[in-house]
Protein backbone atom coordinates (compact mmCIF):
# COMPACT_ATOMS: atom_id res chain seq x y z
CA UNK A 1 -204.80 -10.88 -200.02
CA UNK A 2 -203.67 -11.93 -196.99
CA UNK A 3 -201.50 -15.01 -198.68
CA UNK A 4 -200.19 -13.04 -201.11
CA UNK A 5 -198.62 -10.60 -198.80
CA UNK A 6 -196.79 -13.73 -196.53
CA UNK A 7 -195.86 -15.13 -200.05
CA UNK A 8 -194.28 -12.27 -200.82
CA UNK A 9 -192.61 -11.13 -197.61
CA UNK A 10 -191.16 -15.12 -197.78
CA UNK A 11 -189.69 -14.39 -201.28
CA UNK A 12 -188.41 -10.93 -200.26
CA UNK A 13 -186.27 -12.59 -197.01
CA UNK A 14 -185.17 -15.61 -199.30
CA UNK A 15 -183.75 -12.57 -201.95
CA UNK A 16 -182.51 -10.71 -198.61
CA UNK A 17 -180.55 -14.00 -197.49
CA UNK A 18 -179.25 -14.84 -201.41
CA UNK A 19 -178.10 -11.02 -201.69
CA UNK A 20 -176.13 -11.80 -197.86
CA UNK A 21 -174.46 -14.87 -199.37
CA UNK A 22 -173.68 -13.49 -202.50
CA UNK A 23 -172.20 -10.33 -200.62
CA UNK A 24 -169.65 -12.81 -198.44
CA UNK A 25 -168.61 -14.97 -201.40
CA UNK A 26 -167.85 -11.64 -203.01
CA UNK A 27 -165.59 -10.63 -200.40
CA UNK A 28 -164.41 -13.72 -200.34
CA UNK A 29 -163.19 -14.31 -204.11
CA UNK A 30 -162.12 -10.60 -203.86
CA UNK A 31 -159.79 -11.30 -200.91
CA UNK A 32 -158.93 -14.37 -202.86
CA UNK A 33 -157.87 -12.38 -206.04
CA UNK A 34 -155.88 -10.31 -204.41
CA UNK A 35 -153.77 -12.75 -202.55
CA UNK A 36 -153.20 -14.05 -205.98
CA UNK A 37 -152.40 -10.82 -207.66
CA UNK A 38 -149.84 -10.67 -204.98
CA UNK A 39 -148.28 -14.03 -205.76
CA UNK A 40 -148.33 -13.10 -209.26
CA UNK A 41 -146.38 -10.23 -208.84
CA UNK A 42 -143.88 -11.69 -206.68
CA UNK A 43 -143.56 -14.50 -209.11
CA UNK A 44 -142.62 -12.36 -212.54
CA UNK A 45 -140.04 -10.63 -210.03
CA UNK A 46 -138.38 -14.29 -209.44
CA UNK A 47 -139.22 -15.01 -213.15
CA UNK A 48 -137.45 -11.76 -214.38
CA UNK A 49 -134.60 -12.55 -211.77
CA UNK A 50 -134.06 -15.78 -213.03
CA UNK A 51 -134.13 -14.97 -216.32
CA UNK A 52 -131.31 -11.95 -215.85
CA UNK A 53 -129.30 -14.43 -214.17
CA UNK A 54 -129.40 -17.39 -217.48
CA UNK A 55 -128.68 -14.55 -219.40
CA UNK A 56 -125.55 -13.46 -217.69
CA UNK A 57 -124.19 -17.14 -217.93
CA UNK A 58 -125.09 -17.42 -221.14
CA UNK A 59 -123.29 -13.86 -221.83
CA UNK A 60 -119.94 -15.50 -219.48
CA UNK A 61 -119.96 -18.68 -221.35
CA UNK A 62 -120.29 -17.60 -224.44
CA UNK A 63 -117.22 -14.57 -223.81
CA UNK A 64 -115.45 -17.97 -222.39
CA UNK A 65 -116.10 -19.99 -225.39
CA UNK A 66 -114.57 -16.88 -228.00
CA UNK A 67 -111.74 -16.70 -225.33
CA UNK A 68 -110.17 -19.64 -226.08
């Protein structure tokens, strides 16, 4: 009886430390995601900048081109 109870209190501390590390790579890939949802969003800003900006040359050549 004796065994069984060390065997188990040895598999309930190795689920205790697996549920710690799986708790801090949790917050880690969540702190992770976020810096990236950040990035994202600042990149479709610069993406939708850039893309308002090739369309107004494309808008001044084009009024250039029927111009002449």
């Amino acid at each position: 009886m004796r065994d069984r109870l060390e065997n188990l209190e040895e598999k309930v501390d190795e689920l205790v430390a697996l549920c710690t590390a799986l708790d801090k790579e949790n917050k880690n890939l969540r702190g992770r995601e976020t810096e990236w949802q950040t990035e994202r969003r600042k990149l479709l800003i610069k993406n939708e900048s850039a893309r308002n900006k090739v369309e107004a040359m494309i808008s001044r050549l084009k009024s250039m081109e029927s111009g002449e």
